[in-house]
PDB file of N, CA and C in Angstrom:
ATOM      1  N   UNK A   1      -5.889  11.915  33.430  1.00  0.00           N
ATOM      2  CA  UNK A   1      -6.147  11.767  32.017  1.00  0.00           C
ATOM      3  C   UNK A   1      -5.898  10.310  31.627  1.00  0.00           C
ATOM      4  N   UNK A   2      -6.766   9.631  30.983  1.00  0.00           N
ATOM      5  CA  UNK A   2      -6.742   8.296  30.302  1.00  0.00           C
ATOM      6  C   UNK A   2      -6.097   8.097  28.998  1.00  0.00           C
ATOM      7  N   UNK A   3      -5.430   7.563  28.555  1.00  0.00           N
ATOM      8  CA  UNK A   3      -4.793   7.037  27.217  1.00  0.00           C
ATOM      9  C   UNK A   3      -5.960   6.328  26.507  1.00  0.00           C
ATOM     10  N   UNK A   4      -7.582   6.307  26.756  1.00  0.00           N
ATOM     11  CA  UNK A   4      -8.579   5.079  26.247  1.00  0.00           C
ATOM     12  C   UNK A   4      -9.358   6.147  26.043  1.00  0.00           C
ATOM     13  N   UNK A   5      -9.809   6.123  24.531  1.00  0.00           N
ATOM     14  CA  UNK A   5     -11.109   7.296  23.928  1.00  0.00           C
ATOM     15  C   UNK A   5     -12.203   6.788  24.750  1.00  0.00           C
ATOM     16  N   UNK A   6     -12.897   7.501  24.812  1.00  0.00           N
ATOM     17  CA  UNK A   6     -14.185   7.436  25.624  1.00  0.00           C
ATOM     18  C   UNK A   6     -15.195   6.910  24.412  1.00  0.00           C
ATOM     19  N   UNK A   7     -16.387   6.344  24.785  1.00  0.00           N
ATOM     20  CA  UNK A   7     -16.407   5.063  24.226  1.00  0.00           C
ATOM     21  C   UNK A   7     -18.166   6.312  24.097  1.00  0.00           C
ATOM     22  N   UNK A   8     -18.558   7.162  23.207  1.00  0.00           N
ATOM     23  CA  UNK A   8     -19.985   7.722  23.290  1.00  0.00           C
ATOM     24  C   UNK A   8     -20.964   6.909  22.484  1.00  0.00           C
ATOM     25  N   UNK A   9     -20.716   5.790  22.078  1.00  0.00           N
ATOM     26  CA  UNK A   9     -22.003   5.036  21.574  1.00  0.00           C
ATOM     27  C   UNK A   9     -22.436   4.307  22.828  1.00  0.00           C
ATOM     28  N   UNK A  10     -22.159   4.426  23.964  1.00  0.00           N
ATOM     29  CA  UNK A  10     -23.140   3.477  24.913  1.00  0.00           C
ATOM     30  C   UNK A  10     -23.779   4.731  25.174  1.00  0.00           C
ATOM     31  N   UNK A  11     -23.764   6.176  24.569  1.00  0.00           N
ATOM     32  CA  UNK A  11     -24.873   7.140  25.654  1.00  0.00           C
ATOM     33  C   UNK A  11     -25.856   7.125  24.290  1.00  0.00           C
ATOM     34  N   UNK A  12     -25.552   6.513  22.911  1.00  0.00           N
ATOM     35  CA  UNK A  12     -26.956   6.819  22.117  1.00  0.00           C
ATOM     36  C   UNK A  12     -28.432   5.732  22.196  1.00  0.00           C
ATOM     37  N   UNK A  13     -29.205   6.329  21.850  1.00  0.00           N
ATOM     38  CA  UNK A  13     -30.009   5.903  21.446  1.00  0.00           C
ATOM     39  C   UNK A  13     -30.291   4.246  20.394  1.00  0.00           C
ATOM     40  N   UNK A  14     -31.070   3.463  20.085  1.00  0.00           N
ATOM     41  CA  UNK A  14     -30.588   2.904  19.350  1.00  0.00           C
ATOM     42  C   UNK A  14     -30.828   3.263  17.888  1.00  0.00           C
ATOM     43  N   UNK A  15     -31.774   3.839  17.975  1.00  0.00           N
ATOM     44  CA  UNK A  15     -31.816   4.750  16.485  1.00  0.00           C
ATOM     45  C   UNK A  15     -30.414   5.904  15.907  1.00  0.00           C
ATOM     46  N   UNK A  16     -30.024   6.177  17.392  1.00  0.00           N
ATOM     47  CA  UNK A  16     -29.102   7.056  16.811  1.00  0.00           C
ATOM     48  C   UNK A  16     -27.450   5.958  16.380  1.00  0.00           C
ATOM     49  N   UNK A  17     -27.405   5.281  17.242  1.00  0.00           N
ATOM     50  CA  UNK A  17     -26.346   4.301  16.879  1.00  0.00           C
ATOM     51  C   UNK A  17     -26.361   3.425  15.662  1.00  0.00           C
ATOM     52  N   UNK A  18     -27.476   3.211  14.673  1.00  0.00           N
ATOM     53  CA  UNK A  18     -28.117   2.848  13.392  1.00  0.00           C
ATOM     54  C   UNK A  18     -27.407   4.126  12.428  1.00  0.00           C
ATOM     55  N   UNK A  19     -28.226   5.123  13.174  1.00  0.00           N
ATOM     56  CA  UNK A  19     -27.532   6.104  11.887  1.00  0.00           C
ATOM     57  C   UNK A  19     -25.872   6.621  11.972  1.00  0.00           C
ATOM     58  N   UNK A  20     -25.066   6.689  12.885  1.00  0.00           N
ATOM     59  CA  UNK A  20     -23.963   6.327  13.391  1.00  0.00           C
ATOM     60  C   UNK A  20     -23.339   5.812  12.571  1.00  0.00           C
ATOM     61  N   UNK A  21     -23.875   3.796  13.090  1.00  0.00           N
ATOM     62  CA  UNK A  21     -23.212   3.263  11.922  1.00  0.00           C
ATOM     63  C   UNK A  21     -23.565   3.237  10.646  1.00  0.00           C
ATOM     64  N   UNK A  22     -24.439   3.436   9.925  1.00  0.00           N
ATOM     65  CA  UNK A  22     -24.437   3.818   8.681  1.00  0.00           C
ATOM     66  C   UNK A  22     -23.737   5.248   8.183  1.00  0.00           C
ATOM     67  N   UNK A  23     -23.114   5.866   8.753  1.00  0.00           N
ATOM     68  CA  UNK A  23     -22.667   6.987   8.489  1.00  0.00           C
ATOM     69  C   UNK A  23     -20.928   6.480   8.360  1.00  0.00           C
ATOM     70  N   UNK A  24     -20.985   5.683   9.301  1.00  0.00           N
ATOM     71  CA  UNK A  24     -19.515   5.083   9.859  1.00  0.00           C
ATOM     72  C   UNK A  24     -19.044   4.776   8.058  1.00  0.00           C
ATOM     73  N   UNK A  25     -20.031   3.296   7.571  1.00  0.00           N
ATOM     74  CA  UNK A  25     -20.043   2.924   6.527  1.00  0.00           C
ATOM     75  C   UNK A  25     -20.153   3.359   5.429  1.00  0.00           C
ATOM     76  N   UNK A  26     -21.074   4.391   5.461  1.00  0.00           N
ATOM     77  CA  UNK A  26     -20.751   5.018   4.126  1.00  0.00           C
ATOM     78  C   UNK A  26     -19.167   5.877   3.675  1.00  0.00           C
ATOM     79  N   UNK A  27     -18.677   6.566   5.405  1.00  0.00           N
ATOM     80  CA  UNK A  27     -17.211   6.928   5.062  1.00  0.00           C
ATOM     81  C   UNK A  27     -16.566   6.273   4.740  1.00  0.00           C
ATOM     82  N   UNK A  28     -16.413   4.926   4.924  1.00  0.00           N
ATOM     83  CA  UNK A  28     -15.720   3.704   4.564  1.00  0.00           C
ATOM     84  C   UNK A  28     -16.069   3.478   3.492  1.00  0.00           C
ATOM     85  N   UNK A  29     -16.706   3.541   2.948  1.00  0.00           N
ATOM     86  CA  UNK A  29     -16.814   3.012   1.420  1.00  0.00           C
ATOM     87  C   UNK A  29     -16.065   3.844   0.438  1.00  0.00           C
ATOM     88  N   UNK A  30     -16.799   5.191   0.954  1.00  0.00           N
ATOM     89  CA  UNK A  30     -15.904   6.115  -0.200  1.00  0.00           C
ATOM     90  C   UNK A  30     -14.427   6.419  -0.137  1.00  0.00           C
ATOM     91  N   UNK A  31     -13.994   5.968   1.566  1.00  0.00           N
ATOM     92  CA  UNK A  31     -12.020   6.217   1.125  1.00  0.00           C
ATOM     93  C   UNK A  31     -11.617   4.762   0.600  1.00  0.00           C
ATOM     94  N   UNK A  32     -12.475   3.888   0.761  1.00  0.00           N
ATOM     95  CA  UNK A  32     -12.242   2.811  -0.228  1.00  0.00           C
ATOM     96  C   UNK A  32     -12.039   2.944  -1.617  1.00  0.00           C
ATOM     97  N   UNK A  33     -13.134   3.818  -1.671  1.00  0.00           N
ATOM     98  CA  UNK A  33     -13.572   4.315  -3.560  1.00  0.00           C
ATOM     99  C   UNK A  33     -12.332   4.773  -3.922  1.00  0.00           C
ATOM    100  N   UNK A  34     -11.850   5.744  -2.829  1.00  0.00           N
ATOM    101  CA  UNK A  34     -10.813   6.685  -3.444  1.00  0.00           C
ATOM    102  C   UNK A  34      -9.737   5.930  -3.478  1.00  0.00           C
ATOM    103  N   UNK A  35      -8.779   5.135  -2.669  1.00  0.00           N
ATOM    104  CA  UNK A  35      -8.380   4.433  -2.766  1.00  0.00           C
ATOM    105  C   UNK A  35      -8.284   3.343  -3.873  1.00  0.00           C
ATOM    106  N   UNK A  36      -9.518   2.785  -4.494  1.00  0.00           N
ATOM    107  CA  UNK A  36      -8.969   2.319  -5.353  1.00  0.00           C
ATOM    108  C   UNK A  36      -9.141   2.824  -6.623  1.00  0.00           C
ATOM    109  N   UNK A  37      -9.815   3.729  -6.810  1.00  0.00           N
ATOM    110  CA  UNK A  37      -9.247   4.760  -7.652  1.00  0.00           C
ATOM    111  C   UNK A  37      -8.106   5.287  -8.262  1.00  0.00           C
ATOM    112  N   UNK A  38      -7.585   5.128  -7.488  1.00  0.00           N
ATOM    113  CA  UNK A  38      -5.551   5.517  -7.249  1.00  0.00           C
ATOM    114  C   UNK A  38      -5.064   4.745  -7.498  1.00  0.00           C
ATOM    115  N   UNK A  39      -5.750   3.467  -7.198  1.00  0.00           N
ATOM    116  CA  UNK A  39      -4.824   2.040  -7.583  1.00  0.00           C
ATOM    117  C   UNK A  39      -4.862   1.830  -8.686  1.00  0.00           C
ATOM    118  N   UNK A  40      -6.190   2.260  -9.186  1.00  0.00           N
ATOM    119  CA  UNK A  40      -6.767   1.541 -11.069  1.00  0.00           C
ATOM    120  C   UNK A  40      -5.904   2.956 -11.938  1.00  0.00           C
ATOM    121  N   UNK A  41      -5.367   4.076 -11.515  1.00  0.00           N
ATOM    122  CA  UNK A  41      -4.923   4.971 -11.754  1.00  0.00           C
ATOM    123  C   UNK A  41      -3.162   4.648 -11.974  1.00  0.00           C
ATOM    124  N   UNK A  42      -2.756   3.901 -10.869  1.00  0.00           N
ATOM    125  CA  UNK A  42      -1.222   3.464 -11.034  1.00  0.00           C
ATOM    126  C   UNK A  42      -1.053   2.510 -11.812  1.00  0.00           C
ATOM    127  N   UNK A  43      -1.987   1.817 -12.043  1.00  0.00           N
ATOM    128  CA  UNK A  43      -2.121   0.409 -12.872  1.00  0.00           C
ATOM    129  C   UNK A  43      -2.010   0.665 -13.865  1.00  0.00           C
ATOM    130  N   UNK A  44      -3.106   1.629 -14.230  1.00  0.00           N
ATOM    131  CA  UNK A  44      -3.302   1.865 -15.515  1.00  0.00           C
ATOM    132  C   UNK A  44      -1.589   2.805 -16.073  1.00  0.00           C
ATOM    133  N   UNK A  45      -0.879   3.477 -15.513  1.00  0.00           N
ATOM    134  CA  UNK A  45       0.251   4.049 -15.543  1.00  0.00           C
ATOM    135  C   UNK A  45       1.290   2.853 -15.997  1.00  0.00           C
ATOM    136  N   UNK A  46       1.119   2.055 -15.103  1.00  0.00           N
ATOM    137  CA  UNK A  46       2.081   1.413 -15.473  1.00  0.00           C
ATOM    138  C   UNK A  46       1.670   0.446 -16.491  1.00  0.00           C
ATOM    139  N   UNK A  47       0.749   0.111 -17.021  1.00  0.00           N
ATOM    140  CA  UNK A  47       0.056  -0.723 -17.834  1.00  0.00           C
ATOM    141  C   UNK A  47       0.631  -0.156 -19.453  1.00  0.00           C
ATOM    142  N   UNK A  48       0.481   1.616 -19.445  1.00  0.00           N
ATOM    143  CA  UNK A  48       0.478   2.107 -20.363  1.00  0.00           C
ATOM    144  C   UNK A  48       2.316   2.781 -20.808  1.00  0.00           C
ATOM    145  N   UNK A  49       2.977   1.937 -19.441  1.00  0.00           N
ATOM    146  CA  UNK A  49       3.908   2.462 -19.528  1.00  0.00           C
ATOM    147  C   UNK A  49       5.203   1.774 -20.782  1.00  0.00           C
ATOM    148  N   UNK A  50       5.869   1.818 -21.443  1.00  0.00           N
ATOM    149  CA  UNK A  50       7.151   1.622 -22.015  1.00  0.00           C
ATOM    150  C   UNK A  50       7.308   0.437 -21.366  1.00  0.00           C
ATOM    151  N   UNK A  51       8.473  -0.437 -22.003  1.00  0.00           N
ATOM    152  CA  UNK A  51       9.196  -1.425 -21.052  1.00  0.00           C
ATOM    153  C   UNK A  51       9.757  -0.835 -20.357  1.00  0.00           C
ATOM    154  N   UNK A  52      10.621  -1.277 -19.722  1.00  0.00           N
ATOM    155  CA  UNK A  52      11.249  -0.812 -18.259  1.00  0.00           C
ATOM    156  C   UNK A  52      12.954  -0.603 -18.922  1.00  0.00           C
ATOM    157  N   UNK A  53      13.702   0.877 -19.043  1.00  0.00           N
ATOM    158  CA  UNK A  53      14.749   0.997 -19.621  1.00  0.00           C
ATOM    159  C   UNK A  53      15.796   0.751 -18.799  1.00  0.00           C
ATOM    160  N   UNK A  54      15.371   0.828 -17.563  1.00  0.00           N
ATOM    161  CA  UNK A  54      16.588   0.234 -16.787  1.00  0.00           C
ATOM    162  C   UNK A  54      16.313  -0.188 -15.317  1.00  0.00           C
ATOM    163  N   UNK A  55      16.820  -0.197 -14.496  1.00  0.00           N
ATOM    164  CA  UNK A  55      16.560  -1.636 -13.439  1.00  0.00           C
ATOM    165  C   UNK A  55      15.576  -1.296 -11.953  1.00  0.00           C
ATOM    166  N   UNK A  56      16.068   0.258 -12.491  1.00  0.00           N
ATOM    167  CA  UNK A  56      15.233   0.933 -11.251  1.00  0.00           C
ATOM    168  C   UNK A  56      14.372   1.471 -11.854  1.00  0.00           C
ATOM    169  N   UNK A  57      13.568   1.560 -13.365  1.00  0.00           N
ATOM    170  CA  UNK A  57      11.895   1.438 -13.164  1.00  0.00           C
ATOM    171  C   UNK A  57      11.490   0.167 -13.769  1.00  0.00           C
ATOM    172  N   UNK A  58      12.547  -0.815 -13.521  1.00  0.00           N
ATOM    173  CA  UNK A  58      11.755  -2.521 -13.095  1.00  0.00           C
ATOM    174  C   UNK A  58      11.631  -2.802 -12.134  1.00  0.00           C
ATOM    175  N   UNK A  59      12.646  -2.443 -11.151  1.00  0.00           N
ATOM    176  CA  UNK A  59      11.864  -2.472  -9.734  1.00  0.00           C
ATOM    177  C   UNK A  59      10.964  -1.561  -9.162  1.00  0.00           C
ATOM    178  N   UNK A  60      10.444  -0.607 -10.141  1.00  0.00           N
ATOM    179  CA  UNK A  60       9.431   0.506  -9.311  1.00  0.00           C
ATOM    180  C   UNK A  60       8.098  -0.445  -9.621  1.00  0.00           C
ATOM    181  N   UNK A  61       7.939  -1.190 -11.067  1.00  0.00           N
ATOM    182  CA  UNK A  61       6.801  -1.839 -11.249  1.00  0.00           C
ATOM    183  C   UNK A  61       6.949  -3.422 -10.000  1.00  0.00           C
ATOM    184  N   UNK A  62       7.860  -4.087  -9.754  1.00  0.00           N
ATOM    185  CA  UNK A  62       7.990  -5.000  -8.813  1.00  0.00           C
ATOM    186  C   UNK A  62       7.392  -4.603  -7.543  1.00  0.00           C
ATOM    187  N   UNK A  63       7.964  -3.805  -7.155  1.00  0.00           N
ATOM    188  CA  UNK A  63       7.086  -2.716  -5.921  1.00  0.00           C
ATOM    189  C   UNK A  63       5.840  -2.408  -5.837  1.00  0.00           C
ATOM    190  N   UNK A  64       5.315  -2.392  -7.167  1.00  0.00           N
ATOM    191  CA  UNK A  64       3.820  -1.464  -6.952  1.00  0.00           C
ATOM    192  C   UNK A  64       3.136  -3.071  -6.730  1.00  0.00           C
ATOM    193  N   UNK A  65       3.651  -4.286  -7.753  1.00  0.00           N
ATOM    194  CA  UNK A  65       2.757  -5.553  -7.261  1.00  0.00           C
ATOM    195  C   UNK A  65       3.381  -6.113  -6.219  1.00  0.00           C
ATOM    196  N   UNK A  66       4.026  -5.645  -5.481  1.00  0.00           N
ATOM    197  CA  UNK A  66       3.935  -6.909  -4.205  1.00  0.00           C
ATOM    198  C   UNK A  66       3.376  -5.713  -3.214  1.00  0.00           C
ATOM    199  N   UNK A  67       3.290  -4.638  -3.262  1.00  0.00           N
ATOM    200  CA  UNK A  67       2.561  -3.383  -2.601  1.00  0.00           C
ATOM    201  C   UNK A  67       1.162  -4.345  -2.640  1.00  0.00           C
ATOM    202  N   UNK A  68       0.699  -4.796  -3.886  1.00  0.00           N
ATOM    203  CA  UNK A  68      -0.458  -5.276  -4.182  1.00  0.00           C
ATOM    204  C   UNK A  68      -0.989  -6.828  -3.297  1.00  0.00           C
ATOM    205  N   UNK A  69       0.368  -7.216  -3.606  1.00  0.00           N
ATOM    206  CA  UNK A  69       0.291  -8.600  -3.109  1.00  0.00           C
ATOM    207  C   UNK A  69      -0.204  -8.486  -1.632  1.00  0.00           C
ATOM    208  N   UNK A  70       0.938  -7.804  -0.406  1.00  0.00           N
ATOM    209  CA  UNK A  70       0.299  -7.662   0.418  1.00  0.00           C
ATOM    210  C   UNK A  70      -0.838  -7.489   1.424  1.00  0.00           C
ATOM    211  N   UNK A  71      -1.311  -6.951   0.286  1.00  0.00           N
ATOM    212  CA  UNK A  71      -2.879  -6.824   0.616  1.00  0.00           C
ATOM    213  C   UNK A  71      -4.106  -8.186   0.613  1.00  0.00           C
ATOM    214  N   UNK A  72      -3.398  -9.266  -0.110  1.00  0.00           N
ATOM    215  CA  UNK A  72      -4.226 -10.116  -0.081  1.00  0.00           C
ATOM    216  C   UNK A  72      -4.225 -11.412   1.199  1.00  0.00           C
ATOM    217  N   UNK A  73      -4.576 -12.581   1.152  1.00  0.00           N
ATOM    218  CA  UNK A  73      -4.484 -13.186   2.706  1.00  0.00           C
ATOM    219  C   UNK A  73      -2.780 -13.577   2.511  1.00  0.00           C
ATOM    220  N   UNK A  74      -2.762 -14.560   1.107  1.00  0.00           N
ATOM    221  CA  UNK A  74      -1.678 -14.628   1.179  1.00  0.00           C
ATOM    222  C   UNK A  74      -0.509 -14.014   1.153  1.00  0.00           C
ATOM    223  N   UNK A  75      -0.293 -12.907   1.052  1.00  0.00           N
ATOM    224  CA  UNK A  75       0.706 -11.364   1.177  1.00  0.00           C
ATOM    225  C   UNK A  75       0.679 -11.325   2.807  1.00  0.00           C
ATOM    226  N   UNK A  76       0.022 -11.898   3.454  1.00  0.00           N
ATOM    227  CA  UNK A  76      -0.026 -11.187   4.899  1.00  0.00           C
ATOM    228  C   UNK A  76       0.536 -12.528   5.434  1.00  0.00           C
ATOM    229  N   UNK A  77       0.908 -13.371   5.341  1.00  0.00           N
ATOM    230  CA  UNK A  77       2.074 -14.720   5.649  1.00  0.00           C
ATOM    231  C   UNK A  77       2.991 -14.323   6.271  1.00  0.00           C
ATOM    232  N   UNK A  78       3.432 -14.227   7.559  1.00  0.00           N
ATOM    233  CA  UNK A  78       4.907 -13.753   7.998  1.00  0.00           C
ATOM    234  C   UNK A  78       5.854 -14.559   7.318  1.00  0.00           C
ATOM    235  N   UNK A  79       6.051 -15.259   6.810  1.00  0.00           N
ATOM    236  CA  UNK A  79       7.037 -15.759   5.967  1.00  0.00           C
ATOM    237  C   UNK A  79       7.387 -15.695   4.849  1.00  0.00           C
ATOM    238  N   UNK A  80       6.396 -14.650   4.144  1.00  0.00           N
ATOM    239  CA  UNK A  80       6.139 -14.156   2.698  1.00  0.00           C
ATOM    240  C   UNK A  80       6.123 -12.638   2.807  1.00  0.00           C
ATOM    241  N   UNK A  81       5.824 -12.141   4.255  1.00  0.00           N
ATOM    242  CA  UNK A  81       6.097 -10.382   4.577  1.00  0.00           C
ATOM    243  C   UNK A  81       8.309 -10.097   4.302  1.00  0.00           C
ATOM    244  N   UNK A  82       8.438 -11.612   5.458  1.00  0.00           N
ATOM    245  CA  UNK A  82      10.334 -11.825   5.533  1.00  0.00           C
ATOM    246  C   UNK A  82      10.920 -11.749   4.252  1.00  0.00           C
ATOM    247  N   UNK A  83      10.097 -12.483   3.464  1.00  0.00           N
ATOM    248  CA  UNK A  83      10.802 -12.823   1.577  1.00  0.00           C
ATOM    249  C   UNK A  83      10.222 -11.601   1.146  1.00  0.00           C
ATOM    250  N   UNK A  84       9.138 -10.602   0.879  1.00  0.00           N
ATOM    251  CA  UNK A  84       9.013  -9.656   0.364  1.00  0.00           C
ATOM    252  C   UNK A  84      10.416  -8.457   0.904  1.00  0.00           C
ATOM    253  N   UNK A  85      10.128  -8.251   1.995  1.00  0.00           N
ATOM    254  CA  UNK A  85      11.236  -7.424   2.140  1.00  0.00           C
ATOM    255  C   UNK A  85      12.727  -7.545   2.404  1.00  0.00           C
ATOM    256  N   UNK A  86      13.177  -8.874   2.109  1.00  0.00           N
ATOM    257  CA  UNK A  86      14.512  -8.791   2.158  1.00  0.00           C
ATOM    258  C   UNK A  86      14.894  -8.538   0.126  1.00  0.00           C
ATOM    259  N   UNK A  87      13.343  -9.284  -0.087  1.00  0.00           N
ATOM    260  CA  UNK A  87      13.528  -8.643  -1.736  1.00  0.00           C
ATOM    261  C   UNK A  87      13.676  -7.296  -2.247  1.00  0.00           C
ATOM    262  N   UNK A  88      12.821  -6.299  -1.426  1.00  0.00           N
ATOM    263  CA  UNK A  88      13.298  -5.228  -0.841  1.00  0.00           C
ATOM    264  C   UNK A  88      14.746  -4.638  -0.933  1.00  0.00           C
ATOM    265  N   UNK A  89      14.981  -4.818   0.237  1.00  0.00           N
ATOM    266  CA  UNK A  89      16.326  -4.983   0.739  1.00  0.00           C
ATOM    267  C   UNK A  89      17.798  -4.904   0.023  1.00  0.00           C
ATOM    268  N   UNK A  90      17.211  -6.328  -1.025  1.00  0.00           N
ATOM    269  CA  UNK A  90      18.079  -6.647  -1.855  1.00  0.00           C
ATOM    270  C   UNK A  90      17.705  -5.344  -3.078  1.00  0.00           C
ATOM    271  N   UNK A  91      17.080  -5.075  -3.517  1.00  0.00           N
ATOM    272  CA  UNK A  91      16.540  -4.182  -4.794  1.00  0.00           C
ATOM    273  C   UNK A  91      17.542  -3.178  -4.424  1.00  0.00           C
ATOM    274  N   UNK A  92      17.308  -2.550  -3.558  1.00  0.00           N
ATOM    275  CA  UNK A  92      17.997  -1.252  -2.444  1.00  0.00           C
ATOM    276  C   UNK A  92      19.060  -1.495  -2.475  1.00  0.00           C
ATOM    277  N   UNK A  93      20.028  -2.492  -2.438  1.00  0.00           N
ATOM    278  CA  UNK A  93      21.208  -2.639  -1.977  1.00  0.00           C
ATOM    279  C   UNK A  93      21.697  -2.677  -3.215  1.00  0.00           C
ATOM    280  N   UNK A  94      20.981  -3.265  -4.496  1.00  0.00           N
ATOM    281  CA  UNK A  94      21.533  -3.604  -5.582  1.00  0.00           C
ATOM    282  C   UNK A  94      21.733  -2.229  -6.579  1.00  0.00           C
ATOM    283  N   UNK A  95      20.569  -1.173  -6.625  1.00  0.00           N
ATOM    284  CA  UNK A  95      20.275   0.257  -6.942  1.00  0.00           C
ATOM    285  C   UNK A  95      21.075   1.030  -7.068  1.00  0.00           C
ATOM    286  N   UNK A  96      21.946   0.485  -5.246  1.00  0.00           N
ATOM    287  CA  UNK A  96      22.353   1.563  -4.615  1.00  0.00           C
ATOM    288  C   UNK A  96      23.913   1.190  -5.382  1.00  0.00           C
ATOM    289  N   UNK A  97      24.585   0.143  -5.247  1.00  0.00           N
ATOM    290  CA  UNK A  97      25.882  -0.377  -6.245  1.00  0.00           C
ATOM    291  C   UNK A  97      25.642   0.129  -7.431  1.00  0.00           C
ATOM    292  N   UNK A  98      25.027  -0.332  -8.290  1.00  0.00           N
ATOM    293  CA  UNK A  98      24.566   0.171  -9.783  1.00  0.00           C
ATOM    294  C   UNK A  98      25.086   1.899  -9.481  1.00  0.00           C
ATOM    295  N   UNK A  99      24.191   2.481  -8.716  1.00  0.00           N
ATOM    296  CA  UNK A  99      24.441   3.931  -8.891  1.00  0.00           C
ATOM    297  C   UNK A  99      25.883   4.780  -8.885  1.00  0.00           C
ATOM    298  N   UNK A 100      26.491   3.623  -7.582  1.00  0.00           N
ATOM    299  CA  UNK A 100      27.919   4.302  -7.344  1.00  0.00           C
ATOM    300  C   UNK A 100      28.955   3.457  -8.953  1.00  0.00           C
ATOM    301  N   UNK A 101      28.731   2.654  -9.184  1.00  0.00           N
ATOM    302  CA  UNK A 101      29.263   2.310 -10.126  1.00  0.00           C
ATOM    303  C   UNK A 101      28.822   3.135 -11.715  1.00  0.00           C
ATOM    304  N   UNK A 102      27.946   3.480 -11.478  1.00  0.00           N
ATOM    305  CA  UNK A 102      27.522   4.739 -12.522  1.00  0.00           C
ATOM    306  C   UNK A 102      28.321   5.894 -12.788  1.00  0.00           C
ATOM    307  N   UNK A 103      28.235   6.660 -11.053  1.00  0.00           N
ATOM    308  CA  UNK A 103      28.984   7.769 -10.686  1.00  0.00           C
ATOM    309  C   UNK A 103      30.039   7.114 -11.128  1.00  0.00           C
ATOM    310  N   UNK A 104      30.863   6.755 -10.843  1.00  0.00           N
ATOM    311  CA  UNK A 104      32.311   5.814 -10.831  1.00  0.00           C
ATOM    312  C   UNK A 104      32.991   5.724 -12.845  1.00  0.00           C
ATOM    313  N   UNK A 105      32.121   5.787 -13.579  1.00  0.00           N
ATOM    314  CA  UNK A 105      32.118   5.596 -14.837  1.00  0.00           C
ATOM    315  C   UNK A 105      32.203   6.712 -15.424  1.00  0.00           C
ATOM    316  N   UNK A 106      31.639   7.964 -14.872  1.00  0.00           N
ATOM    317  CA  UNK A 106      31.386   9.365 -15.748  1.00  0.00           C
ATOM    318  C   UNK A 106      32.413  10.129 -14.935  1.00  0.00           C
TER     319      UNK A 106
END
């Protein structure tokens, strides 16, 4: 048994490898569609949302744009992936104090 998919576009036709890839592409377009669908859907959520009442749904909106950021050339920088997630990191670490100091109060 091989770990390597078997490769069935060298047994088509070239007509059939045309419609193939146009079939390929049209699936691609539409989980694109859907996809950003969802995005113009969170946007719009948070667009329509309140200010932010406390620190952890300011960092849920921080999250959703560097979620965003990533996606672009410059988001994909290994030196800007390191600073996104130690920002991360830090959010998490900071959340997580806030919370026990919460508990800690009541």
């Amino acid at each position: 048994m091989t770990d390597q998919p078997t490769d069935l576009d060298q047994f088509r036709r070239l007509g059939d490898l045309q419609e193939v890839k146009t079939r390929r592409d049209r699936t691609d377009v539409e989980v694109d569609q859907l996809r950003l669908k969802h995005e113009q859907e969170v946007l719009g959520q948070f667009l329509a949302a309140p200010p932010a009442g406390n620190w952890a749904e300011a960092v849920d909106k921080v999250k959703y744009l560097f979620g965003l950021f990533m996606h672009t050339p410059d988001g994909m920088d290994p030196r800007r992936i390191m600073l996104v997630r130690a920002i991360m990191d830090d959010f998490d670490r900071l959340l997580a104090a806030e919370n026990v100091d919460n508990d800690n109060d009541g």
